[in-house]
Protein backbone atom coordinates (compact mmCIF):
# COMPACT_ATOMS: atom_id res chain seq x y z
CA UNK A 1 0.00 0.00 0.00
CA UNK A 2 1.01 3.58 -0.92
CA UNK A 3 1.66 6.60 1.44
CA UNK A 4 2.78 9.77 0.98
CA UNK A 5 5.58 11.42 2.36
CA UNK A 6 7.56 14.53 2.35
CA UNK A 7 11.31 15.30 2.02
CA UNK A 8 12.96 18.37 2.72
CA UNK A 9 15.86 19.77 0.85
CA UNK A 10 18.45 21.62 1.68
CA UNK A 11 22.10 22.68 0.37
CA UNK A 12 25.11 25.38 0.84
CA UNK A 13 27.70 23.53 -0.34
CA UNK A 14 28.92 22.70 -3.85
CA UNK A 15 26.09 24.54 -6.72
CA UNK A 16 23.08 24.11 -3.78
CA UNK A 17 20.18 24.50 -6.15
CA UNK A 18 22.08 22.21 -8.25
CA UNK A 19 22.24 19.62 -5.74
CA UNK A 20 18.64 19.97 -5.02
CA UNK A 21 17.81 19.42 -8.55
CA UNK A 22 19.98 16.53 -8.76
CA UNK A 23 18.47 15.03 -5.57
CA UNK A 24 15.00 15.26 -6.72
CA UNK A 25 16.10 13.49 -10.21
CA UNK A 26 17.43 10.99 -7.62
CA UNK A 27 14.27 10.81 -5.97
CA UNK A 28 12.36 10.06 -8.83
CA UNK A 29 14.48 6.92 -9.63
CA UNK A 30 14.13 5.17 -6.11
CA UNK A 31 12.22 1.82 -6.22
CA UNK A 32 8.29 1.66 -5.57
CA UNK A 33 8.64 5.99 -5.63
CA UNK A 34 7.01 8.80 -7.56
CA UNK A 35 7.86 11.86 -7.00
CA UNK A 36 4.10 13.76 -7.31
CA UNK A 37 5.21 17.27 -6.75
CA UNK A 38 7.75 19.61 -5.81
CA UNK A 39 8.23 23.11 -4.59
CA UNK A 40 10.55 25.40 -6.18
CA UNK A 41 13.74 27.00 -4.43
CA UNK A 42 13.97 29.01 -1.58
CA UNK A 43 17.14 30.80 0.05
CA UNK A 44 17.19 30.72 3.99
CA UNK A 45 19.89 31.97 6.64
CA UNK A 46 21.35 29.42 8.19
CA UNK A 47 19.52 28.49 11.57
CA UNK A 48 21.81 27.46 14.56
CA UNK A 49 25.20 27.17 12.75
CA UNK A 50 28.31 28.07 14.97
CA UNK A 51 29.94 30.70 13.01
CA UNK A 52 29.62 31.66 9.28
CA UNK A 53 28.29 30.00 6.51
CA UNK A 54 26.45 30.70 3.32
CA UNK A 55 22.64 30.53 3.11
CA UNK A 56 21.14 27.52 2.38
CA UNK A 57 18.49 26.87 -0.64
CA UNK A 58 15.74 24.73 0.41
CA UNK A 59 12.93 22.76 -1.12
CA UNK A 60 10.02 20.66 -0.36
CA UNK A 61 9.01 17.02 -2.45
CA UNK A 62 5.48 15.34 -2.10
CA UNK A 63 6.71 11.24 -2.63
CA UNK A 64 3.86 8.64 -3.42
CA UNK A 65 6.16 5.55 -1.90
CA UNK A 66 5.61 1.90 -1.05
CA UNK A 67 8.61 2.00 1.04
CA UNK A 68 8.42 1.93 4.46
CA UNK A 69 9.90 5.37 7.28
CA UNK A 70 12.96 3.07 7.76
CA UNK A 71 13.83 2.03 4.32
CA UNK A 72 12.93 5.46 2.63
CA UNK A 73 15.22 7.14 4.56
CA UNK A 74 18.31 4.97 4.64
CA UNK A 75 17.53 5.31 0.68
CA UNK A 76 17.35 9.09 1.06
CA UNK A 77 20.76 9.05 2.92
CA UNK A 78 22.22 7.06 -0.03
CA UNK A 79 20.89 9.95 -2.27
CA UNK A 80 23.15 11.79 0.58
CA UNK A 81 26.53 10.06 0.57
CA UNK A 82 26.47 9.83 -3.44
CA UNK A 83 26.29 14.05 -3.14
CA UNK A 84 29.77 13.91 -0.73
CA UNK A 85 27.56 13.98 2.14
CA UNK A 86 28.98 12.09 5.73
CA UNK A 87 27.16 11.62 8.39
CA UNK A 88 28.99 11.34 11.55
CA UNK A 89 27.45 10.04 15.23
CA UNK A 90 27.21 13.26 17.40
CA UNK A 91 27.21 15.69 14.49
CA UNK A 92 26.63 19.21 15.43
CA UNK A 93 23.53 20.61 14.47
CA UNK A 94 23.28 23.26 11.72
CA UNK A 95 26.99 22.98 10.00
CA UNK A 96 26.71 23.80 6.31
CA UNK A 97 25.93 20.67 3.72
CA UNK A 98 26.60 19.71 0.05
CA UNK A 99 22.83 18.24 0.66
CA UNK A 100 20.41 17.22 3.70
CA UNK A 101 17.62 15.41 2.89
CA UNK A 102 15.12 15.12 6.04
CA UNK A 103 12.30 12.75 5.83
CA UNK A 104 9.53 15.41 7.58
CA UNK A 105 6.41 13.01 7.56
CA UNK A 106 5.25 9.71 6.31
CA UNK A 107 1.18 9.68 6.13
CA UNK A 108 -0.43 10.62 9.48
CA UNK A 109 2.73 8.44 11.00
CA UNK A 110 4.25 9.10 14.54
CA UNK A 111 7.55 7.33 15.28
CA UNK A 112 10.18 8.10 18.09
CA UNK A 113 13.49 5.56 17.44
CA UNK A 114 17.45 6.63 17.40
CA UNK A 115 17.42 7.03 13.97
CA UNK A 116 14.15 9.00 12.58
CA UNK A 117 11.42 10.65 14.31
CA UNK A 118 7.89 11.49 12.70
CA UNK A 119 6.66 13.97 12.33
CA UNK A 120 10.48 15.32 12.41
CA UNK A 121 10.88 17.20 15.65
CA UNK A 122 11.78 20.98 14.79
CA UNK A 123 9.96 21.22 11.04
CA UNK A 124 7.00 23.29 12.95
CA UNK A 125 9.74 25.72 14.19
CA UNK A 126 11.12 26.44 10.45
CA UNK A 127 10.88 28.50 7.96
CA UNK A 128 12.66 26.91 5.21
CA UNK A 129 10.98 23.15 5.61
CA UNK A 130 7.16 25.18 5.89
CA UNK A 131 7.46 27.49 3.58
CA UNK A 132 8.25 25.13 0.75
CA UNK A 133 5.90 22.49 2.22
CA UNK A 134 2.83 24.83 2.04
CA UNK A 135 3.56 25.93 -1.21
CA UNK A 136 2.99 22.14 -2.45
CA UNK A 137 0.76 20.98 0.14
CA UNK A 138 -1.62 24.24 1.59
CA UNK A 139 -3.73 21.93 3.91
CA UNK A 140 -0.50 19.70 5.38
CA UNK A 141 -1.13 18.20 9.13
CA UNK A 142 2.10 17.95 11.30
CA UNK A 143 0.73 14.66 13.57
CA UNK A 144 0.23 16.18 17.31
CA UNK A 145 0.61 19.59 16.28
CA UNK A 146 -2.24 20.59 13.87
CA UNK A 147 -1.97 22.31 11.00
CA UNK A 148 1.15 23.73 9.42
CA UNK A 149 -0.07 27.08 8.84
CA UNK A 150 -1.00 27.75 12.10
CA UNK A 151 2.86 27.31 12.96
CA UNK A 152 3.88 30.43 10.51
CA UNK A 153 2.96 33.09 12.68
CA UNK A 154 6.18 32.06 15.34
CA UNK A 155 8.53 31.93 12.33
CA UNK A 156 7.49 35.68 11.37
CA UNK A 157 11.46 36.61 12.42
CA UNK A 158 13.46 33.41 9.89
CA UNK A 159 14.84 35.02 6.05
CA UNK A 160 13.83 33.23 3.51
CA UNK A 161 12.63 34.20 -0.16
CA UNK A 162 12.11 32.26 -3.46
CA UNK A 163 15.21 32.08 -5.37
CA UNK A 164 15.96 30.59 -9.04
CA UNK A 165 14.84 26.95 -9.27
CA UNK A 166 17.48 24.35 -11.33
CA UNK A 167 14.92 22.53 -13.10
CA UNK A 168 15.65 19.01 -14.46
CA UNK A 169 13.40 17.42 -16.69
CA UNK A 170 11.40 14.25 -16.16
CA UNK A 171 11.69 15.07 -12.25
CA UNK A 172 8.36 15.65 -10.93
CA UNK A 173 5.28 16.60 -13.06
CA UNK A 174 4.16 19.64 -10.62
CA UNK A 175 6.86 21.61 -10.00
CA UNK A 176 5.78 24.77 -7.41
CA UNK A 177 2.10 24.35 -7.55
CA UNK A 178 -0.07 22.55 -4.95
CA UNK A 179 0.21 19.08 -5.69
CA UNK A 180 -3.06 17.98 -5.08
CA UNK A 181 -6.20 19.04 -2.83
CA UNK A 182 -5.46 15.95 -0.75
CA UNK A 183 -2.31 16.51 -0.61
CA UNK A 184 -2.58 16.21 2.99
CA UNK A 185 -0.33 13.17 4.75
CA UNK A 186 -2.42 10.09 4.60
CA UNK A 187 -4.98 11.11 2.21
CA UNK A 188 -5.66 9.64 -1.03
């Protein structure tokens, strides 16, 4: 059986929206996978980075996935090591990335392990995973915490703004529109 499930993109290393665009072409490709829609680009300060570092562009993708929370994201953190990416146990928070790929929710799920935790924990306190989120899904649910919009107001103070998308073709068939009026977590 199908859910849906939404990834959020991010990159400040190494052509960013490149890498995004390349990720999402990735995306498309992974087994029992569609990629149904995807926002366009957005470029966002850095949020709780020690020191300097260049802003990050951001994205949001609507998958259509057989795969289960666990397998989808040990595929999205293939996606990740193919881009240079290396993750490391006790990474700091917030240092900059060729590409970070964050598996935000999975249908209505709720899961708490070591690995992955659904709805991810601080996507409610961001701009640059809501932003693109609503602009691809307008009625999303975060699980336990109601609906995204109502968590925009508190993230007034974060810079972000659309920036040029890297389009690649074949990729997803609704790029920056709303993907689908149920495109709600769960819904069919």
């Amino acid at each position: 059986m199908s859910t849906l499930a939404y990834v959020g993109l991010g990159s400040n290393l190494g052509h960013p929206r490149r890498q995004l665009a390349r990720a999402l072409s990735e995306m498309s490709r992974l087994p029992r996978t569609r990629v149904v829609a995807a926002s366009r680009n957005y470029r966002s300060a850095p949020v709780g980075g020690a020191g300097p570092q260049p802003d990050y562009v951001n994205a949001a993708a609507l998958l259509r996935t057989e795969l289960g929370p666990g397998a989808l994201l040990a595929r999205l953190h293939e996606i990740e090591r193919r881009h240079g990416r290396r993750r490391h146990p006790g990474e700091a928070r917030g240092l900059p990335r060729v590409l970070d790929l964050d598996l935000l929710l999975v249908g209505r799920r709720r899961l708490r392990r070591s690995e992955l935790t659904l709805p991810h924990p601080r996507m409610h306190e961001r701009a640059f995973v809501l932003v693109p989120l609503l602009e691809i899904a307008p009625a999303a649910t975060i699980p336990g915490r109601g609906a995204a919009r109502r968590w925009l107001r508190g993230i007034r103070g974060q810079r972000i703004a659309r920036t040029r998308t890297h389009f690649r073709r074949g990729v997803a068939g609704r790029v920056g529109r709303n993907a689908t009026p149920a495109a709600t977590p769960g819904r069919r």
